[in-house]
Protein backbone atom coordinates (compact mmCIF):
# COMPACT_ATOMS: atom_id res chain seq x y z
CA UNK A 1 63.69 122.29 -210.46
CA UNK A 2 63.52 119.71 -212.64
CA UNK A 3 66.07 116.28 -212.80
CA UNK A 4 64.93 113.78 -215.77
CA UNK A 5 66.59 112.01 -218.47
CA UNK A 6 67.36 114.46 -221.59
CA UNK A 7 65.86 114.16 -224.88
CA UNK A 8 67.86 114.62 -228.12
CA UNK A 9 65.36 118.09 -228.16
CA UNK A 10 67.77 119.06 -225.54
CA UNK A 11 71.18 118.24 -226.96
CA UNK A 12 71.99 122.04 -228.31
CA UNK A 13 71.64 123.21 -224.96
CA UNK A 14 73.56 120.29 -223.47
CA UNK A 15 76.25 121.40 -225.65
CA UNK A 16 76.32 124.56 -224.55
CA UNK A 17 76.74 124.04 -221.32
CA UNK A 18 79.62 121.70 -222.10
CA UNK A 19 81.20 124.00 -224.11
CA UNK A 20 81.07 126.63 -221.52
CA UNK A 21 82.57 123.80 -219.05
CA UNK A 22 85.38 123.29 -221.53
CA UNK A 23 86.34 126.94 -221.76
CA UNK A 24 86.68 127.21 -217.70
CA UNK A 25 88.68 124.34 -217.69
CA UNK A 26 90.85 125.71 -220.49
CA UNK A 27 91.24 129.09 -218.24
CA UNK A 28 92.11 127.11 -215.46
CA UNK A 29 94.87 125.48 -217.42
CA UNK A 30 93.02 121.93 -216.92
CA UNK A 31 93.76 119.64 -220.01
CA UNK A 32 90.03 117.76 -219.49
CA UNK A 33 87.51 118.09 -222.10
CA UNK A 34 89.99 119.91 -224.19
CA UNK A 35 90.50 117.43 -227.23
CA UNK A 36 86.72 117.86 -228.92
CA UNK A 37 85.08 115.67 -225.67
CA UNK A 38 82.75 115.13 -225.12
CA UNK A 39 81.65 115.39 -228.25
CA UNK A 40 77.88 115.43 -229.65
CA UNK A 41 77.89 111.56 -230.71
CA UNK A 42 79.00 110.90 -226.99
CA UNK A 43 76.19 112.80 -225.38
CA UNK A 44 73.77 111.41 -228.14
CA UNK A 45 74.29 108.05 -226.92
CA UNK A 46 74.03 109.01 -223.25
CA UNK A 47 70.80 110.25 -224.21
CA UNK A 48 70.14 106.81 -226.33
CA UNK A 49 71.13 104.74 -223.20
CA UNK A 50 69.04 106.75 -221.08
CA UNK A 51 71.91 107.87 -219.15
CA UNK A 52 72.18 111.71 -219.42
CA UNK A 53 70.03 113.61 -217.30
CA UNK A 54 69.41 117.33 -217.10
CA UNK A 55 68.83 119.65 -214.29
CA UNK A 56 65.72 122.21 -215.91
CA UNK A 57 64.17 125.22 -214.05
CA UNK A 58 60.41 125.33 -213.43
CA UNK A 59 60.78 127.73 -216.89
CA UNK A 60 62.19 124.50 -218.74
CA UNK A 61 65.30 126.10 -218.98
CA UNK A 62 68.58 123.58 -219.29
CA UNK A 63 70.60 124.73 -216.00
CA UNK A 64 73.22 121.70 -215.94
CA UNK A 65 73.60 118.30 -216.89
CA UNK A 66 75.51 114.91 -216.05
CA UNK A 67 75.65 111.37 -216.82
CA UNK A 68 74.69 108.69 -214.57
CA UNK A 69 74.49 105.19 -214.79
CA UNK A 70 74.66 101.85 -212.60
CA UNK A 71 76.55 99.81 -215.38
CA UNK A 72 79.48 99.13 -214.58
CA UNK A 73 82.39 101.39 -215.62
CA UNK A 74 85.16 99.12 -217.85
CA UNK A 75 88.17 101.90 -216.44
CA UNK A 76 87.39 101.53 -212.87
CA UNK A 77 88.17 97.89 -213.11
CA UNK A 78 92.18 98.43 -212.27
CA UNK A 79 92.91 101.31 -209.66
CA UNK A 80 96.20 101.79 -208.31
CA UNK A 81 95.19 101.90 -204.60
CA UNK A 82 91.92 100.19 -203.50
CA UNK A 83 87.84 101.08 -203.90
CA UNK A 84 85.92 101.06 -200.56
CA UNK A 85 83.53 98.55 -201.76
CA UNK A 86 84.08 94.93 -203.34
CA UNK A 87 84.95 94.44 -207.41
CA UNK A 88 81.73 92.34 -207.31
CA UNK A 89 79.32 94.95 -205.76
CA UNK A 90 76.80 97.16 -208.08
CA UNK A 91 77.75 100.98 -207.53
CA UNK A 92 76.66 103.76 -209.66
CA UNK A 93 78.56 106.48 -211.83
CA UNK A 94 78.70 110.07 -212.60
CA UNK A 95 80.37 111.39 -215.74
CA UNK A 96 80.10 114.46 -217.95
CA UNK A 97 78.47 116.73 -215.24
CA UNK A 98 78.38 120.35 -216.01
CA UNK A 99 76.58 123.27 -214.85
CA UNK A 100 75.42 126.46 -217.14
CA UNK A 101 78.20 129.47 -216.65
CA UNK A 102 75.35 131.53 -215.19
CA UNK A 103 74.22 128.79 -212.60
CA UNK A 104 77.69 128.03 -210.97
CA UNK A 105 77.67 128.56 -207.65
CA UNK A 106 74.31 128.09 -206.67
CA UNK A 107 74.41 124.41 -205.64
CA UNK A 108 72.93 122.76 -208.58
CA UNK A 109 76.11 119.92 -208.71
CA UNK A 110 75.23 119.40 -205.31
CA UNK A 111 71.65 118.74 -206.20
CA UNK A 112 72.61 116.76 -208.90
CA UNK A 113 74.58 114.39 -206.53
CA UNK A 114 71.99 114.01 -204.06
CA UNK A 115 69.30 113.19 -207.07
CA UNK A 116 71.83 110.49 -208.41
CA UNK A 117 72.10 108.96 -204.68
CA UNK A 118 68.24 108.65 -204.29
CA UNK A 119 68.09 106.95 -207.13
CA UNK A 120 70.96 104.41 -206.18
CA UNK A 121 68.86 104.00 -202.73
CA UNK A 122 65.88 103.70 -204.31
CA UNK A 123 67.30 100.29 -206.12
CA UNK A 124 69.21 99.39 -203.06
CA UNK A 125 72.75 100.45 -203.88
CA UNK A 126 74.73 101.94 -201.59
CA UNK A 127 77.50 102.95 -203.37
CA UNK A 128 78.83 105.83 -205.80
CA UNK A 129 82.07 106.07 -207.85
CA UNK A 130 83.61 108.59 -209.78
CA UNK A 131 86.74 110.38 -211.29
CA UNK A 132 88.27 113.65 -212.20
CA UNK A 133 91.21 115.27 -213.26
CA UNK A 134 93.83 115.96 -211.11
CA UNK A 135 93.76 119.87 -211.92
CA UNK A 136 89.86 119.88 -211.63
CA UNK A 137 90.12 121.22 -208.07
CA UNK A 138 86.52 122.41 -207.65
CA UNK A 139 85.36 119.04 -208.21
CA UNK A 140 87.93 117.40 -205.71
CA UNK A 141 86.09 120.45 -202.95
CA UNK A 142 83.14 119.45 -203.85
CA UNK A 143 83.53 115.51 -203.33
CA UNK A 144 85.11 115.99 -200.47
CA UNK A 145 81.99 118.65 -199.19
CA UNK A 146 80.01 115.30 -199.69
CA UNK A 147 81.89 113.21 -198.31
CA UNK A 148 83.18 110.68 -200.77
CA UNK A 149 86.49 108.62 -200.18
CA UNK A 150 89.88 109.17 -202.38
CA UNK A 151 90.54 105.91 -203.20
CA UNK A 152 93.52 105.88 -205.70
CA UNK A 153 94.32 106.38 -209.49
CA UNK A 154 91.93 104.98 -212.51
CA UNK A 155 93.64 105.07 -216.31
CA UNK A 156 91.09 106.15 -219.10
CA UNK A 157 91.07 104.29 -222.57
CA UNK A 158 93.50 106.67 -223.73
CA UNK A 159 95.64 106.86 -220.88
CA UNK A 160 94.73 109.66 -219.33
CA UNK A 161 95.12 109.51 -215.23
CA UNK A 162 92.30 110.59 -213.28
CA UNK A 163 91.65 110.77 -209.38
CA UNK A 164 89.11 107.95 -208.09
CA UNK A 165 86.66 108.36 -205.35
CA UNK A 166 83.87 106.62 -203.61
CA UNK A 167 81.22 106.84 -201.47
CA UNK A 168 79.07 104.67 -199.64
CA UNK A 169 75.74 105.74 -198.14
């Protein structure tokens, strides 16, 4: 397998796999993703700011995909509770990570994960953020599977309330 920033070549398939995300969520009565995001303009600049990466089989094929980046993240700047690392310190950030409907369950967010973390080690940073819905369960497992830190509540733009969570490697 394959993990390398997407082209806009690879934006159909990206949406697919988001729109497949959106539809478990919606069965799993989980209000994320379910107002139009994120939409094609959103993952077209992720792909601009070379900031959305895809997970491809050794057949090319798109299998999942995420967002990561090591700017820093304008919500995550007031948290009701307290990050493990200082407001100062670099960190990176996952967003937008979904996996193909036929590929759940096979590890591949995992994977994802640990490629994000060897790239934050690689520059020498030795910490990860990120945030989910409260509903969004499976994600919560997962974090928790590799071992990142609940560290309070982060507010969206729009208001929406999300669960934070950090790790430190």
């Amino acid at each position: 397998m394959t993990f390398c920033h997407a082209t806009p070549h690879d934006l159909s398939g990206i949406m697919s796999i988001i729109y497949d995300a959106q539809k478990l969520l919606a069965n799993q009565h989980i209000d994320q993703w379910q107002n139009g995001y994120p939409s094609e303009s959103v993952i077209l600049q992720d792909i601009k700011n070379n900031e959305c990466y895809v997970l491809k089989s050794e057949q090319n094929k798109l299998l999942a995909t995420a967002m990561f980046s090591t700017r820093r993240e304008p919500t995550y700047s007031n948290i009701v509770g307290q990050w493990r690392t200082e407001s100062n310190a670099k960190y990176g950030v996952i967003h937008r990570m979904a996996v193909a409907e036929n590929q759940r369950g096979k590890g591949l967010a995992k994977l994802i994960f640990a490629r994000c973390e060897q790239h934050l080690l690689r520059d020498q940073i030795t910490s990860m953020r990120i945030d989910t819905h409260e509903g969004n369960l499976a994600m919560q497992q997962l974090l928790k599977q590799l071992n990142y830190c609940y560290c309070g509540v982060i507010y969206l733009l729009n208001g929406d309330k999300r669960l934070a969570f950090e790790k430190i490697f």
